[in-house]
C-alpha atoms as a PDB file:
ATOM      1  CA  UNK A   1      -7.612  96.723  81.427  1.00  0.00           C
ATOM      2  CA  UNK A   2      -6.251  98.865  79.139  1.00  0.00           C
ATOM      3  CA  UNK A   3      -8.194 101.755  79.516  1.00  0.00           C
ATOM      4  CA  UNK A   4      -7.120 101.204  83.012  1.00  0.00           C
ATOM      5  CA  UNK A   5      -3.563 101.120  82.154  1.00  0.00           C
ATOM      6  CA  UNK A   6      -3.901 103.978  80.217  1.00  0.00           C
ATOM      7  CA  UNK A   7      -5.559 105.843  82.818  1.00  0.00           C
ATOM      8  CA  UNK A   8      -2.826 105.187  85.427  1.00  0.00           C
ATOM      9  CA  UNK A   9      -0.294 106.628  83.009  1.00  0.00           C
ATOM     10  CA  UNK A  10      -2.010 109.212  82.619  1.00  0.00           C
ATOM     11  CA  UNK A  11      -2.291 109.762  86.604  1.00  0.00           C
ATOM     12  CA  UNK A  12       1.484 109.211  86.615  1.00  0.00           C
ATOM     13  CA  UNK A  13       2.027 112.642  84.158  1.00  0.00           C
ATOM     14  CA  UNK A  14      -0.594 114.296  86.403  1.00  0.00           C
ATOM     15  CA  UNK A  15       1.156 114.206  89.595  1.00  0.00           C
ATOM     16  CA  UNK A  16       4.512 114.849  87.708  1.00  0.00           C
ATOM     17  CA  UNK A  17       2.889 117.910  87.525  1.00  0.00           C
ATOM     18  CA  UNK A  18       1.976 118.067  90.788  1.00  0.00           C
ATOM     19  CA  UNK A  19       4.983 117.204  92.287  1.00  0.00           C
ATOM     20  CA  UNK A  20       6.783 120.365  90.899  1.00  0.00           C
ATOM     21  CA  UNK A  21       4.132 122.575  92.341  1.00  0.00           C
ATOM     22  CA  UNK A  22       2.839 120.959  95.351  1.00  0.00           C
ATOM     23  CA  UNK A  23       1.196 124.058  96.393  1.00  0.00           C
ATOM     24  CA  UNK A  24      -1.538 123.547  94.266  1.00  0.00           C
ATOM     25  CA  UNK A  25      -3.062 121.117  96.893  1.00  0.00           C
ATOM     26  CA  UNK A  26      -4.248 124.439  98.404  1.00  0.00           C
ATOM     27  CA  UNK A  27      -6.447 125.053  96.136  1.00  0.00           C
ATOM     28  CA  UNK A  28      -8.683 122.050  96.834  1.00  0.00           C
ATOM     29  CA  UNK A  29      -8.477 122.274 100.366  1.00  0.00           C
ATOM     30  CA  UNK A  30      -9.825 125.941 100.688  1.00  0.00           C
ATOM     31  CA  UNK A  31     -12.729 124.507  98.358  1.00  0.00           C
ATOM     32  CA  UNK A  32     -13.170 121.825 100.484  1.00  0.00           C
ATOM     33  CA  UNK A  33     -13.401 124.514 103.576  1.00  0.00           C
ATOM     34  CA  UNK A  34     -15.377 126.820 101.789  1.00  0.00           C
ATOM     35  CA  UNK A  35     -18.150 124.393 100.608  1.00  0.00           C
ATOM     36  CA  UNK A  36     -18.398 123.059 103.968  1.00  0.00           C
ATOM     37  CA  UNK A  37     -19.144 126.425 105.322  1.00  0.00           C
ATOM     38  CA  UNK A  38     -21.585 127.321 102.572  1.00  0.00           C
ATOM     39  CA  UNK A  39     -23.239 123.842 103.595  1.00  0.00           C
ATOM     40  CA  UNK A  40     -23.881 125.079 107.193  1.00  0.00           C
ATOM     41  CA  UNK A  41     -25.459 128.006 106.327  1.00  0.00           C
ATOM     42  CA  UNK A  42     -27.805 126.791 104.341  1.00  0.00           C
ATOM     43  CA  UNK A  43     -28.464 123.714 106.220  1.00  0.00           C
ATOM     44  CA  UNK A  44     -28.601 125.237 109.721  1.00  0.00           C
ATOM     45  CA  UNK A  45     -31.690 127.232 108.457  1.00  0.00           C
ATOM     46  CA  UNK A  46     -33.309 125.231 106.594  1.00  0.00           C
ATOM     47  CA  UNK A  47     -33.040 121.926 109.118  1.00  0.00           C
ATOM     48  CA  UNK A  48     -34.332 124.780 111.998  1.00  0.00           C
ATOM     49  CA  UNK A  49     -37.260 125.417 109.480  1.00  0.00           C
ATOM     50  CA  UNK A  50     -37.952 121.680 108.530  1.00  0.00           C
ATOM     51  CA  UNK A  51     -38.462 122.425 105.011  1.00  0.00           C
ATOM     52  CA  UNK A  52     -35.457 120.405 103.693  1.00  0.00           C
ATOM     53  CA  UNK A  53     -38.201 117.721 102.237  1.00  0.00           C
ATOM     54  CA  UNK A  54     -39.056 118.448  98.303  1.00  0.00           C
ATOM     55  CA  UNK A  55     -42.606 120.687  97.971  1.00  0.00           C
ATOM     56  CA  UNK A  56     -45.161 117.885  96.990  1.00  0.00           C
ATOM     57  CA  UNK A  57     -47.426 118.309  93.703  1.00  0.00           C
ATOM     58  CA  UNK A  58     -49.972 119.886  95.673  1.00  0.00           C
ATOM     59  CA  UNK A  59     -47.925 122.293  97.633  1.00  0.00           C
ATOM     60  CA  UNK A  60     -48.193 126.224  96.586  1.00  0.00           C
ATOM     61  CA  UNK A  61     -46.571 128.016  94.470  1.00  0.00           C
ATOM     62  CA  UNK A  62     -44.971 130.367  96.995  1.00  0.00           C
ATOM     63  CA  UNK A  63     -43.482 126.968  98.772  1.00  0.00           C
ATOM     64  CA  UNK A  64     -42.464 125.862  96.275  1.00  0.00           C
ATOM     65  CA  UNK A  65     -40.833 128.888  94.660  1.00  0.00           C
ATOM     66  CA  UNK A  66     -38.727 129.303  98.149  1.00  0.00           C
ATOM     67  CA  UNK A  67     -37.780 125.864  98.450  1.00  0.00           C
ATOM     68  CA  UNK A  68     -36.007 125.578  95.130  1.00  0.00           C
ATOM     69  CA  UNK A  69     -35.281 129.161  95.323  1.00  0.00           C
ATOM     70  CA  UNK A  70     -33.176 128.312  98.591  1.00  0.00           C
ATOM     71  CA  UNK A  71     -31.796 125.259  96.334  1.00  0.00           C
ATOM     72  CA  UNK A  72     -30.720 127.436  93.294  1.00  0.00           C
ATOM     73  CA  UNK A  73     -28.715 129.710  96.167  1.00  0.00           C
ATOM     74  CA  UNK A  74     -27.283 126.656  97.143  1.00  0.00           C
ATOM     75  CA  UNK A  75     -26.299 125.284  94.002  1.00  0.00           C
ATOM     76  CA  UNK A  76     -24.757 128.630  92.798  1.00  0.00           C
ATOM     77  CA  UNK A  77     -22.377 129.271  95.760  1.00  0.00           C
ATOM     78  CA  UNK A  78     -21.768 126.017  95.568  1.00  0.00           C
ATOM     79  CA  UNK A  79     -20.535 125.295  91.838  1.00  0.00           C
ATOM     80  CA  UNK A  80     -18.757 129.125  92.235  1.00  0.00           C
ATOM     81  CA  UNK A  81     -16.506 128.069  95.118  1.00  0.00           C
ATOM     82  CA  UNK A  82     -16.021 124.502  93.028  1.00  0.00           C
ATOM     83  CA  UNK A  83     -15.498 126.523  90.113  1.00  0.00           C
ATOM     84  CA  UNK A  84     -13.162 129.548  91.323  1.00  0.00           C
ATOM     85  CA  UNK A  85     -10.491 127.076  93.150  1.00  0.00           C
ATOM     86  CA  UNK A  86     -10.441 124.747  90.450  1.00  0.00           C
ATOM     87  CA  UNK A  87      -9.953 127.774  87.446  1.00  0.00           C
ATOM     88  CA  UNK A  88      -6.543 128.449  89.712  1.00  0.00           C
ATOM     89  CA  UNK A  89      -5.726 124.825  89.440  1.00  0.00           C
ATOM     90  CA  UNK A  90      -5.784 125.302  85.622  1.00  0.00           C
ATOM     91  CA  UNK A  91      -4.179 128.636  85.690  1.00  0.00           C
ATOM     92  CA  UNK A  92      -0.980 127.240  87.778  1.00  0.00           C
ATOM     93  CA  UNK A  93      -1.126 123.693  85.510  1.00  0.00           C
ATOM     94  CA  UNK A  94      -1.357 125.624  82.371  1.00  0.00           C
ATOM     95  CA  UNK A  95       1.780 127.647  83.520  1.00  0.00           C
ATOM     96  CA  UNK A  96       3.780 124.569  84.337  1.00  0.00           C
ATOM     97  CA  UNK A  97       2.964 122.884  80.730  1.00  0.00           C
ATOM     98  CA  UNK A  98       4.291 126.224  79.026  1.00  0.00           C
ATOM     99  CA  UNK A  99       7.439 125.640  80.703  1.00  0.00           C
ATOM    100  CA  UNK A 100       7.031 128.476  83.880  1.00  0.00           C
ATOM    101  CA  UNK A 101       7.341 128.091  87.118  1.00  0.00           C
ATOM    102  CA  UNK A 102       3.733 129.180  88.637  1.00  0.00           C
ATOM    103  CA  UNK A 103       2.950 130.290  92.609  1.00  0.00           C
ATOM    104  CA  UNK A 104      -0.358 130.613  94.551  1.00  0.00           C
ATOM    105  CA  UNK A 105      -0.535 134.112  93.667  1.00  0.00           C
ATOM    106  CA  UNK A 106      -0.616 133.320  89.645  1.00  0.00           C
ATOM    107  CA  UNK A 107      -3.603 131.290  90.888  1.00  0.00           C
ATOM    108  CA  UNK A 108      -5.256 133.118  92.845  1.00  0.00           C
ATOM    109  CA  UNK A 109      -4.782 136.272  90.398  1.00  0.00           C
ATOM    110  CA  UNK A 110      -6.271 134.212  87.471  1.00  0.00           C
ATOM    111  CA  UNK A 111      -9.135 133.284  89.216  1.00  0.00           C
ATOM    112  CA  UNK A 112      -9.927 136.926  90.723  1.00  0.00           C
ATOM    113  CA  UNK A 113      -9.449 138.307  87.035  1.00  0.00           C
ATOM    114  CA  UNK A 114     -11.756 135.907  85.937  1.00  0.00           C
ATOM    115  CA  UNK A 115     -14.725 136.466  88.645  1.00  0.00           C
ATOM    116  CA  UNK A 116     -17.467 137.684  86.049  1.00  0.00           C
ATOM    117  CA  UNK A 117     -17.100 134.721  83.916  1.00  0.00           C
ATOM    118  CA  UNK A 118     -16.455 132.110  86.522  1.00  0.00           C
ATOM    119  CA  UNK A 119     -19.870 133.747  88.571  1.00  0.00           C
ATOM    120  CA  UNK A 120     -21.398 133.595  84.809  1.00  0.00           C
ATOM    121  CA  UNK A 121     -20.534 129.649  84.358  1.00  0.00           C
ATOM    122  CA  UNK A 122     -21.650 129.008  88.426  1.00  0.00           C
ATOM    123  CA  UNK A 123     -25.491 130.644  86.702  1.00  0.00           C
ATOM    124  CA  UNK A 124     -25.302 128.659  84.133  1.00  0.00           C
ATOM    125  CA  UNK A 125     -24.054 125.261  85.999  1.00  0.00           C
ATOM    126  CA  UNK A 126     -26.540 126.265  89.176  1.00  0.00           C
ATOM    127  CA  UNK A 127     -29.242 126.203  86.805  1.00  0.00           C
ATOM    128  CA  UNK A 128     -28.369 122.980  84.976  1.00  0.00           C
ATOM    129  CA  UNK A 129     -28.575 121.406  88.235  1.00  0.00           C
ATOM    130  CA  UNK A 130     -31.534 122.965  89.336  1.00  0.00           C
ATOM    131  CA  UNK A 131     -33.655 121.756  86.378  1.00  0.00           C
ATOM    132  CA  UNK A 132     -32.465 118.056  86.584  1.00  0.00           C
ATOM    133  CA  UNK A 133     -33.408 118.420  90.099  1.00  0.00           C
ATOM    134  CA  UNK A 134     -36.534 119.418  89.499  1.00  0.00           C
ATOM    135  CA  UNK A 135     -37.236 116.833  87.250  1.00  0.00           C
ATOM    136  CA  UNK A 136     -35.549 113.748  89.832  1.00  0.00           C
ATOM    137  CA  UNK A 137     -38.448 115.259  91.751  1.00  0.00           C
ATOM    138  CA  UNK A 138     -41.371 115.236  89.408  1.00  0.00           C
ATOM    139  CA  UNK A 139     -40.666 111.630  89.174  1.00  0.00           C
ATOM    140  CA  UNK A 140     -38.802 109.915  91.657  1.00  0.00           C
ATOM    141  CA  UNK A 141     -38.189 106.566  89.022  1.00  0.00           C
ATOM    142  CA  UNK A 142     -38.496 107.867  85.732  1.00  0.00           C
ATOM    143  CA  UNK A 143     -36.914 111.282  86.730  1.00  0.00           C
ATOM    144  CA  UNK A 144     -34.206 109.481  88.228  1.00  0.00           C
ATOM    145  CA  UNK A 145     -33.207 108.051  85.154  1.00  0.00           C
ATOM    146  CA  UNK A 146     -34.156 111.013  82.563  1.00  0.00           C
ATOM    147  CA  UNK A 147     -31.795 113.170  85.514  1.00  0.00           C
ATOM    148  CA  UNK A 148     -28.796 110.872  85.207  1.00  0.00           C
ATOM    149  CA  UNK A 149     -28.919 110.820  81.383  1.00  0.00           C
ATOM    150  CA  UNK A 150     -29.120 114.352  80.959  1.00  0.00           C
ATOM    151  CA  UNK A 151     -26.943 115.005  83.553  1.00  0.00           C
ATOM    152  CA  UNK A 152     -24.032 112.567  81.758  1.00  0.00           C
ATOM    153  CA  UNK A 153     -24.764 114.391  78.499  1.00  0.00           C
ATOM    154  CA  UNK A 154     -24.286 117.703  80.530  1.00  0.00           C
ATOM    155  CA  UNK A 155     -20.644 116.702  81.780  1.00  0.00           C
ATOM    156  CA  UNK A 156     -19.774 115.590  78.392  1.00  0.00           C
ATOM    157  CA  UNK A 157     -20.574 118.863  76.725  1.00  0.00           C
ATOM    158  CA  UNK A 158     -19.005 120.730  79.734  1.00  0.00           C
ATOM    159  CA  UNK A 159     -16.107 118.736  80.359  1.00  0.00           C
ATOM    160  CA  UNK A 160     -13.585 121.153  78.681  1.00  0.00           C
ATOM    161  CA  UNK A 161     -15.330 124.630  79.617  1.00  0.00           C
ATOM    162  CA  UNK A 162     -13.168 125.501  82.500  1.00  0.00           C
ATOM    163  CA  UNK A 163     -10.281 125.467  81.137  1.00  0.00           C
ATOM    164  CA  UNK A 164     -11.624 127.472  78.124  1.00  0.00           C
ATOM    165  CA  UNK A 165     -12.530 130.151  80.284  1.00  0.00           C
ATOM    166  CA  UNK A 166      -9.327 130.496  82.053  1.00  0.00           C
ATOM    167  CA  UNK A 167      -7.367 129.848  79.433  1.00  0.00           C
ATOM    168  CA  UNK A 168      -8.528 131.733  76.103  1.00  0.00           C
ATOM    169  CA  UNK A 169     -10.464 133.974  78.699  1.00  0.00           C
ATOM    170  CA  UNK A 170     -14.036 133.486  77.420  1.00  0.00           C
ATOM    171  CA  UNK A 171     -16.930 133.736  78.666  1.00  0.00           C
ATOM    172  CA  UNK A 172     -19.585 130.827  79.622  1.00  0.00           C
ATOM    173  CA  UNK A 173     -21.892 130.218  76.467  1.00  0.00           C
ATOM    174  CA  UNK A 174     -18.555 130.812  74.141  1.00  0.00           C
ATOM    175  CA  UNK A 175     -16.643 128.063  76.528  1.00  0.00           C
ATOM    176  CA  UNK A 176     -19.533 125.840  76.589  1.00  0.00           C
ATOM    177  CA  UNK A 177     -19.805 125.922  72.492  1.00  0.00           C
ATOM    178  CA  UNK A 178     -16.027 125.920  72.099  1.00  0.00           C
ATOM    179  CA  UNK A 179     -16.289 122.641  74.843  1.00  0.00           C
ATOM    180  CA  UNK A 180     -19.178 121.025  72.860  1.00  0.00           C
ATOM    181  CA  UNK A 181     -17.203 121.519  69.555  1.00  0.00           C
ATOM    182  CA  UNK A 182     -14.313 119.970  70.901  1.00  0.00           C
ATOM    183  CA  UNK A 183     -15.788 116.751  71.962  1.00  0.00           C
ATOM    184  CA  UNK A 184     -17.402 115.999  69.014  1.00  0.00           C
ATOM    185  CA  UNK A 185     -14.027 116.739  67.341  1.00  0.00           C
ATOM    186  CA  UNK A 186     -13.441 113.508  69.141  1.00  0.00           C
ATOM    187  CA  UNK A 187     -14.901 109.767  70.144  1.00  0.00           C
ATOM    188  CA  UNK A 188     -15.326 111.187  73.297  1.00  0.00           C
ATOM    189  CA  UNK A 189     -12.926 108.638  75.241  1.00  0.00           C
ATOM    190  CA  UNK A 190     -11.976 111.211  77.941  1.00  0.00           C
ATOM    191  CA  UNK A 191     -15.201 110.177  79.780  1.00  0.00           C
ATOM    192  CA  UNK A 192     -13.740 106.997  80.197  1.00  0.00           C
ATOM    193  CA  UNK A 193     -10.839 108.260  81.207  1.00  0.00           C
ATOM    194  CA  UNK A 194     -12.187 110.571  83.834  1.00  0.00           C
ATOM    195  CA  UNK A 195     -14.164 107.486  85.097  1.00  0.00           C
ATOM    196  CA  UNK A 196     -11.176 105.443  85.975  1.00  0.00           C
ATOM    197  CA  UNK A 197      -9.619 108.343  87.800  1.00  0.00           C
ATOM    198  CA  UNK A 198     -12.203 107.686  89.998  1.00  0.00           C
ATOM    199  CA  UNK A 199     -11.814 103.954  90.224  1.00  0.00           C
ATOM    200  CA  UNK A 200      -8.100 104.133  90.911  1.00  0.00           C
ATOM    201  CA  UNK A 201      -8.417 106.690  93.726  1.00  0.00           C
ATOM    202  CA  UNK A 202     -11.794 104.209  94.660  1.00  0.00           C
ATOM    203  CA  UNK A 203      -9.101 101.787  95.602  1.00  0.00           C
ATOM    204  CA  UNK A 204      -6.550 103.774  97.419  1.00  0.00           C
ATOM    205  CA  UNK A 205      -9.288 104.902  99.327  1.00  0.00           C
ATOM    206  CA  UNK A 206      -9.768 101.601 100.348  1.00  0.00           C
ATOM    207  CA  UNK A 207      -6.579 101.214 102.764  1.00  0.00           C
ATOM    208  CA  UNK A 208      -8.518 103.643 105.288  1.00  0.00           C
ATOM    209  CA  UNK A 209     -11.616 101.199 105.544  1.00  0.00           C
ATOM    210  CA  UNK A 210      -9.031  98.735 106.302  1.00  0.00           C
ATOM    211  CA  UNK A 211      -7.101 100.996 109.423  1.00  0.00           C
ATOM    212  CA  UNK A 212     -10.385 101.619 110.444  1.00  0.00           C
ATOM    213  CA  UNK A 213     -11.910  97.763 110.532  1.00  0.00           C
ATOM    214  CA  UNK A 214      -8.149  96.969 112.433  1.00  0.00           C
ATOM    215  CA  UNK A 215      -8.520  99.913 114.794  1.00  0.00           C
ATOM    216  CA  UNK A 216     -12.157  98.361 115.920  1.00  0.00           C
ATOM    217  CA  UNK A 217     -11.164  94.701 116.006  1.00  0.00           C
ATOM    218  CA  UNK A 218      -8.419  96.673 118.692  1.00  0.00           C
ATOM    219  CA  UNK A 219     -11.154  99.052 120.339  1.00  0.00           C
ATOM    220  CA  UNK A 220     -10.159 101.662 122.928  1.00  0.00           C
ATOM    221  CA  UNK A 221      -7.518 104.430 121.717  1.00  0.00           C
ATOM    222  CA  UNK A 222      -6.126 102.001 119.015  1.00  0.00           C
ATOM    223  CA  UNK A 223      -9.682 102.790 117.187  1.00  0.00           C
ATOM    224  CA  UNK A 224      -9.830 106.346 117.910  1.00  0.00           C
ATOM    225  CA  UNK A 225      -5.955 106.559 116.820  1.00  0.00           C
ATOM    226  CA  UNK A 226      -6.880 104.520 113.553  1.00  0.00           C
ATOM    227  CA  UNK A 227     -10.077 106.620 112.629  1.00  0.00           C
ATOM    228  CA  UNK A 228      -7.844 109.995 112.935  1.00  0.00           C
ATOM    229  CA  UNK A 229      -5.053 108.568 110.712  1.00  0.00           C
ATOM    230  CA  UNK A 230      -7.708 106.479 108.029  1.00  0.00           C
ATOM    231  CA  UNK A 231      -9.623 110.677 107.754  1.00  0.00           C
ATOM    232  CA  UNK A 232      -6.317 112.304 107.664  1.00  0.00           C
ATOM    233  CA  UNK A 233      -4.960 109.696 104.662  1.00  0.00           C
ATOM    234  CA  UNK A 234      -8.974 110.223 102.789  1.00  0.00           C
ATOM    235  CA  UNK A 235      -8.286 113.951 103.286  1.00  0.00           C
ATOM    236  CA  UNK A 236      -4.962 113.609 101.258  1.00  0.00           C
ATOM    237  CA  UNK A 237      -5.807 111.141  98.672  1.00  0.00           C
ATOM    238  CA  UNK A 238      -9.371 113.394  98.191  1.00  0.00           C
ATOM    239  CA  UNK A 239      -6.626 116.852  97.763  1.00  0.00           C
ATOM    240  CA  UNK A 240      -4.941 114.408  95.489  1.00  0.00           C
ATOM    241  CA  UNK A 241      -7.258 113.628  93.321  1.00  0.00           C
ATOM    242  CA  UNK A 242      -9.192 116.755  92.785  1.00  0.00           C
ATOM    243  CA  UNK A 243      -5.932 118.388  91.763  1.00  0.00           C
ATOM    244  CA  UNK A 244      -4.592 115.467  89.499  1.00  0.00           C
ATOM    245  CA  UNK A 245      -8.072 115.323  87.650  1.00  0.00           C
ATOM    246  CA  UNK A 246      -7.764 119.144  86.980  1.00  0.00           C
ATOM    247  CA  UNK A 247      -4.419 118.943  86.109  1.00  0.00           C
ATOM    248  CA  UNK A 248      -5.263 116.435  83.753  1.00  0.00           C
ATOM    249  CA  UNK A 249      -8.629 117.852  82.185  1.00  0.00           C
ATOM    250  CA  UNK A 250      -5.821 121.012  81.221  1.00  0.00           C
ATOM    251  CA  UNK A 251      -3.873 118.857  79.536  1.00  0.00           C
ATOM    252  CA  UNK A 252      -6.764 117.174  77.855  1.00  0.00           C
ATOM    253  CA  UNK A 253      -7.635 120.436  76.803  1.00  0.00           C
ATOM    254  CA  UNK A 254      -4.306 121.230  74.773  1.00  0.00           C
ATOM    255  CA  UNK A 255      -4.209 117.798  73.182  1.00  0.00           C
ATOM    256  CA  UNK A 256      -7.825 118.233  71.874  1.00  0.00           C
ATOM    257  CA  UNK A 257      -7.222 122.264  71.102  1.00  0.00           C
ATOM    258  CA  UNK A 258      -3.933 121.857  69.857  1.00  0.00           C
ATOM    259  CA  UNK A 259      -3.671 118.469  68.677  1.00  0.00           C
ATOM    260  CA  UNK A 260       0.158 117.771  70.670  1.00  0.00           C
ATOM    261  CA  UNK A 261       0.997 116.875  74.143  1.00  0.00           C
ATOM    262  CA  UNK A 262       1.782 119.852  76.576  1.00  0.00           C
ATOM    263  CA  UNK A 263       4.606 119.600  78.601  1.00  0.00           C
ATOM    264  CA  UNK A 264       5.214 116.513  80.648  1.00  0.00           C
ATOM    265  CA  UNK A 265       2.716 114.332  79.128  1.00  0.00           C
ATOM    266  CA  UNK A 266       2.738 112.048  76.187  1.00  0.00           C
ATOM    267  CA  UNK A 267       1.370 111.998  73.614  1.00  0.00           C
ATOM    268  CA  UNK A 268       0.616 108.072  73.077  1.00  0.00           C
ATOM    269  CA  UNK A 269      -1.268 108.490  76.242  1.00  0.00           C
ATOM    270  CA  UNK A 270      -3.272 111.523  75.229  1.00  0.00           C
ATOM    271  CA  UNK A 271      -4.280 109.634  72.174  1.00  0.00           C
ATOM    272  CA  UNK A 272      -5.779 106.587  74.107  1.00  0.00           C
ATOM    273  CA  UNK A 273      -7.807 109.527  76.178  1.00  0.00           C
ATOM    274  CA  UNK A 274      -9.001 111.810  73.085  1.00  0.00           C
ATOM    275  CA  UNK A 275      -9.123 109.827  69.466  1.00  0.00           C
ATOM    276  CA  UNK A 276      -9.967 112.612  66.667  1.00  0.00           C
ATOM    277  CA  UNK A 277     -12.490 112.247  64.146  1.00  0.00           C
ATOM    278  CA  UNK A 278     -10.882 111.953  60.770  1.00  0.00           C
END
């Protein structure tokens, strides 16, 4: 509970940010857009082909060097939409904790000036992804598991790298060191933290399962009325949340770099998010 608590004060300096830049809900919804229409093509051709199903063991090499080929395509354009929206979120929140007043444009201009790292990280995360695939594949038990654990070690080590890159302007492997350093600098709490972002917004998502099991004890228009309002209030709380937990991981980052709160955060809750290593 009070990790929890800690959390949703920490959610409550997030969208203080927000709410002086509101704009920055953009951002997530032209990522959202984008990686919906990277989805469709790559799923429109590959459905049409019926080679969406992993190569088996005894599949060729050239099948199975296209299917994860395809995959690795997929993950990149992917993770560099993901990747290029988000590094304007941190631009315009890191702008706002200096004390200036960002726009769209100082977003948008941050990310563009940043393209060669941010396609660099995309590699580097597109690969990551593509190996732990590969090995929830090989295995569909055991790689399952040996997947999700290096996978959660992955995040942890990567947690802080985009806002290294957009902020001191390095590139991937220096970010990902600098990121790794950092956590073990600390007890590595903000996994926790990040977690129950996820749980809070897990249960304001839940109002819209609860308009939509009204709207079908009602049938007729009432249900069609209640499923358009229930996707229009996910599609906010979703914007919400992608922005506050950016917003937040850039703050994260100047307590851990900096050791002191940025601009309208504080510092006790910081501290029960990062804990340094004496």
């Amino acid at each position: 509970m009070g990790k929890f608590s800690n959390t949703w004060s920490l959610m409550g300096d997030s969208f203080r940010v927000l709410k002086q830049d509101k704009e920055m809900l953009l951002f997530p919804l032209l990522s959202g857009i984008c990686c919906l229409l990277v989805l469709a093509s790559f799923a429109i051709p590959i459905i049409s082909s019926e080679s969406y199903q992993p190569p088996s063991s005894e599949a060729s090499i050239g099948e199975q060097v296209s299917y994860y080929g395809a995959l690795f395509a997929f993950y990149f354009c992917n993770y560099f939409v993901i990747i290029f929206f988000n590094s304007a979120i941190v631009a315009c929140a890191a702008k706002r904790m200096a004390g200036e007043n960002p726009t769209l444009a100082d977003g948008f201009r941050a990310a563009f000036v940043r393209i060669h790292t941010i396609i660099g990280w995309a590699l580097i995360a597109a690969t990551v992804g593509l190996i732990l695939r590969i090995i929830e594949d090989r295995s569909k038990k055991v790689g399952a598991i040996i997947a999700a654990v290096l996978g959660a070690a992955w995040t942890m080590m990567s947690f802080l790298a985009v806002p290294i890159l957009v902020i001191e302007n390095k590139g991937p492997f220096a970010a990902l060191k600098d990121s790794t350093k950092l956590l073990k600098e600390t007890w590595g709490e903000q996994l926790i933290s990040n977690f129950s972002f996820g749980l809070v917004f897990f249960l304001l998502f839940l109002p819209a399962i609860l308009i939509v099991v009204l709207g079908a004890m009602a049938g007729g228009y009432v249900l069609i009325a209640c499923i358009v309002i229930a996707v229009l209030y996910a599609i906010v709380i979703a914007l919400i949340q992608s922005t506050l937990q950016v917003i937040f991981q850039t703050a994260l980052y100047y307590y851990a770099r900096h050791r002191q709160a940025p601009a309208g955060f504080a510092a006790d809750t910081l501290s029960g998010a990062v804990g340094f290593r004496e």
